[in-house]
N, C-alpha and C. Protein backbone atom coordinates (compact mmCIF):
# COMPACT_ATOMS: atom_id res chain seq x y z
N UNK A 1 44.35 7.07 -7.41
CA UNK A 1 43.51 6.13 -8.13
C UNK A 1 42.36 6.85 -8.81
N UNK A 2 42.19 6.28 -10.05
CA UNK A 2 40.73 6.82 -10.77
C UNK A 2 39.66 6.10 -10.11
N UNK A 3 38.86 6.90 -10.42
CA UNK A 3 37.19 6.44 -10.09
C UNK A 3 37.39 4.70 -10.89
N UNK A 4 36.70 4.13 -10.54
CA UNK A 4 36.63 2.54 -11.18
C UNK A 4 37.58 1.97 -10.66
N UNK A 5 38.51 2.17 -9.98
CA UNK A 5 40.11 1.31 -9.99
C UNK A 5 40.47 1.02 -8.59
N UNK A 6 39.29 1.51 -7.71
CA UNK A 6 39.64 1.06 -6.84
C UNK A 6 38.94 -0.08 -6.01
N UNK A 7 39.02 -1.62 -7.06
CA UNK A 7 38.25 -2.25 -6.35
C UNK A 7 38.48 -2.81 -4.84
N UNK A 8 37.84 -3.61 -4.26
CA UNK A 8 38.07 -3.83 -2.83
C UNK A 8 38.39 -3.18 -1.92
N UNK A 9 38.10 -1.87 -2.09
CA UNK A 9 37.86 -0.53 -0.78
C UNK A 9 36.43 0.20 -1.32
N UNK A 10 35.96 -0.11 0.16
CA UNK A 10 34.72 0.65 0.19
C UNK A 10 34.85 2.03 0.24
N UNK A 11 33.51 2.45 -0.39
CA UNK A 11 33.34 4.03 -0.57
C UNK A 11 31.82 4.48 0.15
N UNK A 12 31.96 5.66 0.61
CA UNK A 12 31.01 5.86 1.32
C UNK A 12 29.82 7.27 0.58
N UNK A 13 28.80 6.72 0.31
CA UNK A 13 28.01 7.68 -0.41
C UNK A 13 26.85 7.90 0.04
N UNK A 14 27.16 9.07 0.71
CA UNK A 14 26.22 9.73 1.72
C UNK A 14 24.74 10.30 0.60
N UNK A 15 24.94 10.54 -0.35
CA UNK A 15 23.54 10.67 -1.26
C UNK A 15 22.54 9.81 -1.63
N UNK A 16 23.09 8.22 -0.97
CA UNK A 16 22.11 7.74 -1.05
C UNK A 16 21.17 7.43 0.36
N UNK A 17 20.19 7.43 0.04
CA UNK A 17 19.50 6.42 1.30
C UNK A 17 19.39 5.49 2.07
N UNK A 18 19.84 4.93 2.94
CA UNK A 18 20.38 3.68 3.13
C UNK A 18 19.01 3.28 4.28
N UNK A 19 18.31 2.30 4.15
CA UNK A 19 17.33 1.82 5.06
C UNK A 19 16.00 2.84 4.80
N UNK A 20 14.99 1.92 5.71
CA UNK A 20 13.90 2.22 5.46
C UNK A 20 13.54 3.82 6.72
N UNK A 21 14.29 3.38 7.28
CA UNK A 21 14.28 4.70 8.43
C UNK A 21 15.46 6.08 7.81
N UNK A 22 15.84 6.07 7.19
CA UNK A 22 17.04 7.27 6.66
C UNK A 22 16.82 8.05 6.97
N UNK A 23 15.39 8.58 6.59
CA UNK A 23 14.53 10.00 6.41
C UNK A 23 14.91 10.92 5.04
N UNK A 24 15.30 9.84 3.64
CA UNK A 24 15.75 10.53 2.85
C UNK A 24 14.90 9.66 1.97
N UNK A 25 14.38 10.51 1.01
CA UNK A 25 13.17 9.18 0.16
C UNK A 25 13.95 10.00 -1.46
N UNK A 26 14.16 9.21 -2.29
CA UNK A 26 14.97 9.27 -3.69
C UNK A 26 13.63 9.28 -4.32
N UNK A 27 12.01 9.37 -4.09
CA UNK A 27 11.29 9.49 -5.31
C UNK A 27 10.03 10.34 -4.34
N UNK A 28 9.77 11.27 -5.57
CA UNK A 28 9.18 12.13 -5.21
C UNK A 28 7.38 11.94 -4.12
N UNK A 29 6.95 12.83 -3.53
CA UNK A 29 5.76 12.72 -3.00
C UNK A 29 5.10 12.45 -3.99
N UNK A 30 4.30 11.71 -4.40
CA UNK A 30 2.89 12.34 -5.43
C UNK A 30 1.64 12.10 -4.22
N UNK A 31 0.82 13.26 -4.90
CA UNK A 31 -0.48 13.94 -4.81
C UNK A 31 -1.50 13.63 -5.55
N UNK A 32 -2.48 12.89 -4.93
CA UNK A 32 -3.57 12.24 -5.93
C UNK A 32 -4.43 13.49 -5.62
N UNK A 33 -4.96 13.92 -6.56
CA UNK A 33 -6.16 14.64 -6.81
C UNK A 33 -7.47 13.87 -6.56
N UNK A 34 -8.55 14.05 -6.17
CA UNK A 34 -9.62 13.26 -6.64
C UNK A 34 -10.51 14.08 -6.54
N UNK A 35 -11.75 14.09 -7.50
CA UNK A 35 -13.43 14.59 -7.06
C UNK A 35 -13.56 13.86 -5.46
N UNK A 36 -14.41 14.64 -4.91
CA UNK A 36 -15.26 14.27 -3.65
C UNK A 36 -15.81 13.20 -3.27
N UNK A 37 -16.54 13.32 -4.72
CA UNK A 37 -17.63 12.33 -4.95
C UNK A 37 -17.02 10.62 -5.20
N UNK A 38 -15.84 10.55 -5.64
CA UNK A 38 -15.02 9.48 -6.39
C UNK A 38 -14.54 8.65 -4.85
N UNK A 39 -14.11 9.00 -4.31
CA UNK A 39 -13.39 8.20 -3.34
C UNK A 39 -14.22 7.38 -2.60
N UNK A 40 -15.57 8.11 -2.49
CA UNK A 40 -16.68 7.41 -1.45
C UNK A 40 -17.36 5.89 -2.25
N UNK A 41 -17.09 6.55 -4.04
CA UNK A 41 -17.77 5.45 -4.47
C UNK A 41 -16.67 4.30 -4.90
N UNK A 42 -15.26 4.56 -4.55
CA UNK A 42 -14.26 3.33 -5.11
C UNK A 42 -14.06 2.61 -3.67
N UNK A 43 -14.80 3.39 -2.45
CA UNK A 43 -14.47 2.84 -1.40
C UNK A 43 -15.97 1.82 -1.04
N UNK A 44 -16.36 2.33 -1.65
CA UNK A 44 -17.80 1.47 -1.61
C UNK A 44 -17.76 0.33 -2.56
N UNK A 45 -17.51 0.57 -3.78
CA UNK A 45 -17.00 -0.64 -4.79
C UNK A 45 -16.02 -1.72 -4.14
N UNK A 46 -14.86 -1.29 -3.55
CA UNK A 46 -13.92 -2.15 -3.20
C UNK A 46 -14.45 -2.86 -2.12
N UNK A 47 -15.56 -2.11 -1.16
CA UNK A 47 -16.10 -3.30 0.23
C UNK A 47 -16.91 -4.39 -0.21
N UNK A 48 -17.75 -4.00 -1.70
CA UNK A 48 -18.55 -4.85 -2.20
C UNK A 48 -16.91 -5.99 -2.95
N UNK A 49 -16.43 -5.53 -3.07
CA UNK A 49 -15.74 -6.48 -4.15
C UNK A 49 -14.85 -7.34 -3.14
N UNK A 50 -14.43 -7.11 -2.08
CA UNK A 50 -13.59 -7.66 -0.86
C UNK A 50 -14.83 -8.67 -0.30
N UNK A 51 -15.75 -8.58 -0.22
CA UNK A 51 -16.35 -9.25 0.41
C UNK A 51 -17.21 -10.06 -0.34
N UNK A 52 -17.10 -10.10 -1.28
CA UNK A 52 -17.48 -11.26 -2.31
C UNK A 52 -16.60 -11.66 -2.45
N UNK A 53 -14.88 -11.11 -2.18
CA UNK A 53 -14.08 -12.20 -2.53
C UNK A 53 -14.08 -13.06 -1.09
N UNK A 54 -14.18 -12.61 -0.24
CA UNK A 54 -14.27 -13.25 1.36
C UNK A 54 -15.48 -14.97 1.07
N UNK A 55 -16.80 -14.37 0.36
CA UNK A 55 -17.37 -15.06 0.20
C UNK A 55 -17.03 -16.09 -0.62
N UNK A 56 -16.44 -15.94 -1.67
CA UNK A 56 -15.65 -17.04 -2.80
C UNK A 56 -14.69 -17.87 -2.22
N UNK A 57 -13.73 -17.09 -0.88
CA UNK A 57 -13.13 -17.75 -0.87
C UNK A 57 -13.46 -19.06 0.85
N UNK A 58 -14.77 -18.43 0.67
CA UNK A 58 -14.82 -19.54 2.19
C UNK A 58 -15.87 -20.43 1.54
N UNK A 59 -15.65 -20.96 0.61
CA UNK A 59 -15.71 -22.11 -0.24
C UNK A 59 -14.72 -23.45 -0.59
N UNK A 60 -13.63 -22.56 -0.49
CA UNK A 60 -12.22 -23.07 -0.27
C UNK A 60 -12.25 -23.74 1.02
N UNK A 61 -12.43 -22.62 2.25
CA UNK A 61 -11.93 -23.07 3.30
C UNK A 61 -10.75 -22.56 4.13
N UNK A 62 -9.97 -22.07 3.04
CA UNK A 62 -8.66 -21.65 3.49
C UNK A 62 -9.35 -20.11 4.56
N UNK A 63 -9.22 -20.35 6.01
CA UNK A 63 -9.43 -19.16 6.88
C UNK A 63 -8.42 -18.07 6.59
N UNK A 64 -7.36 -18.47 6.49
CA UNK A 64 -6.54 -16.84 6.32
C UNK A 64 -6.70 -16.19 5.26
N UNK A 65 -7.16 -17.15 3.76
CA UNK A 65 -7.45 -16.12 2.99
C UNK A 65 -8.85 -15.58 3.40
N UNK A 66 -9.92 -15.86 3.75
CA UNK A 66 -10.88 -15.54 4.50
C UNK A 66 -10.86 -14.54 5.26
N UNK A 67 -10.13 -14.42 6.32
CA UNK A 67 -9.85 -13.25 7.29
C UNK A 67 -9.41 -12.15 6.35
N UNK A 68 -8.02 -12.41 5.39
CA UNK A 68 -7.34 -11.53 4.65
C UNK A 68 -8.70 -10.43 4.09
N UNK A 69 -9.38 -10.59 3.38
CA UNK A 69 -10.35 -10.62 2.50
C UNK A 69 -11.26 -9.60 3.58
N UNK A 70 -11.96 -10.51 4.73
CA UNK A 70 -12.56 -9.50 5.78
C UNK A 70 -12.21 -8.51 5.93
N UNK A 71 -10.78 -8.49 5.96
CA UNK A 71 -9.89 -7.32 6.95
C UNK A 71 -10.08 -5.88 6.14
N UNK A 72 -9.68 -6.34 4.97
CA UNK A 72 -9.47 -5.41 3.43
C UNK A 72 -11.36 -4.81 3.38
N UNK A 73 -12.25 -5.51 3.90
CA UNK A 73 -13.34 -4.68 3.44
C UNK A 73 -13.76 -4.46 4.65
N UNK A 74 -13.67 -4.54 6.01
CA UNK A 74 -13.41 -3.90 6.77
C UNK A 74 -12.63 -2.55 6.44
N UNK A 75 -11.91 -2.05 6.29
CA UNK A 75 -10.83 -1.67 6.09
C UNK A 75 -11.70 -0.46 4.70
N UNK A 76 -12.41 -0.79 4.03
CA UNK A 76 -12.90 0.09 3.20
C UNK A 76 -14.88 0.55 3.89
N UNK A 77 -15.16 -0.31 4.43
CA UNK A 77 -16.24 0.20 5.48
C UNK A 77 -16.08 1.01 6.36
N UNK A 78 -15.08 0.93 7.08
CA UNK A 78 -14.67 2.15 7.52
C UNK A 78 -14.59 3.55 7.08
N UNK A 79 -13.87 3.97 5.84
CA UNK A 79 -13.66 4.89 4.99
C UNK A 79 -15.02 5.26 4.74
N UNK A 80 -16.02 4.67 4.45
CA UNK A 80 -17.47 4.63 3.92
C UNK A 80 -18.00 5.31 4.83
N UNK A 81 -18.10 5.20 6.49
CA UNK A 81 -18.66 5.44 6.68
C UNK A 81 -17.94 6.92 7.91
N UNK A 82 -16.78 6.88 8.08
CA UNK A 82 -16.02 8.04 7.92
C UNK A 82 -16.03 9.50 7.22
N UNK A 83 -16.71 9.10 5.49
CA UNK A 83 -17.01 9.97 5.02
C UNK A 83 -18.90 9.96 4.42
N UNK A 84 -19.31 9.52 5.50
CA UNK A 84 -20.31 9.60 5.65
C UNK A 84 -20.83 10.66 7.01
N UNK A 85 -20.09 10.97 7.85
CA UNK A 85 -20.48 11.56 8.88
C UNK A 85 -20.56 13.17 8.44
C-alpha cells in the first residue's frame, strides 16, 4: 500500500508528542532577555494594576473574580519584594 491508501489502520508516529507528560516539546525554549531594572518595574506595575482591578471588581460583588484578581497581585508582590532583598 502507498502512503494515503491505507485508510482504517492505524499508524504509529513516534515523532510526535503525544500528552502533556511525553518529555518531548515540538517548539522551541525561548529566552527572554531583560534589563535588571525592567522586571522589578513591570512587576510593580502589574500589582498596582491587579489590584485596582480587585478593587473595580468588588463593586460587582462577584468574590471569585475578587479573589482571582488578589491572587494575581499577590502573586506579583511577591516578585517585588523577592527582588528587593
Amino acid at each position: 500500500m502507498q502512503n494515503g491508501m491505507n485508510r482504517g489502520m492505524r499508524t504509529r508516529r513516534h515523532d510526535l508528542a503525544i500528552g502533556p507528560f511525553s518529555g518531548r516539546s515540538k517548539w522551541p525554549e525561548r529566552k527572554l532577555s531583560r534589563p535588571a531594572g525592567v522586571q522589578l518595574t513591570d512587576a510593580k506595575g502589574s500589582y498596582e494594576r491587579y489590584m485596582a482591578l480587585a478593587r473595580a471588581a468588588a463593586s460587582t460583588g462577584d468574590a471569585t473574580e475578587i479573589e482571582n484578581y488578589y491572587q494575581h497581585a499577590e502573586h506579583y508582590f511577591r516578585l517585588m519584594k523577592e527582588k528587593a532583598v
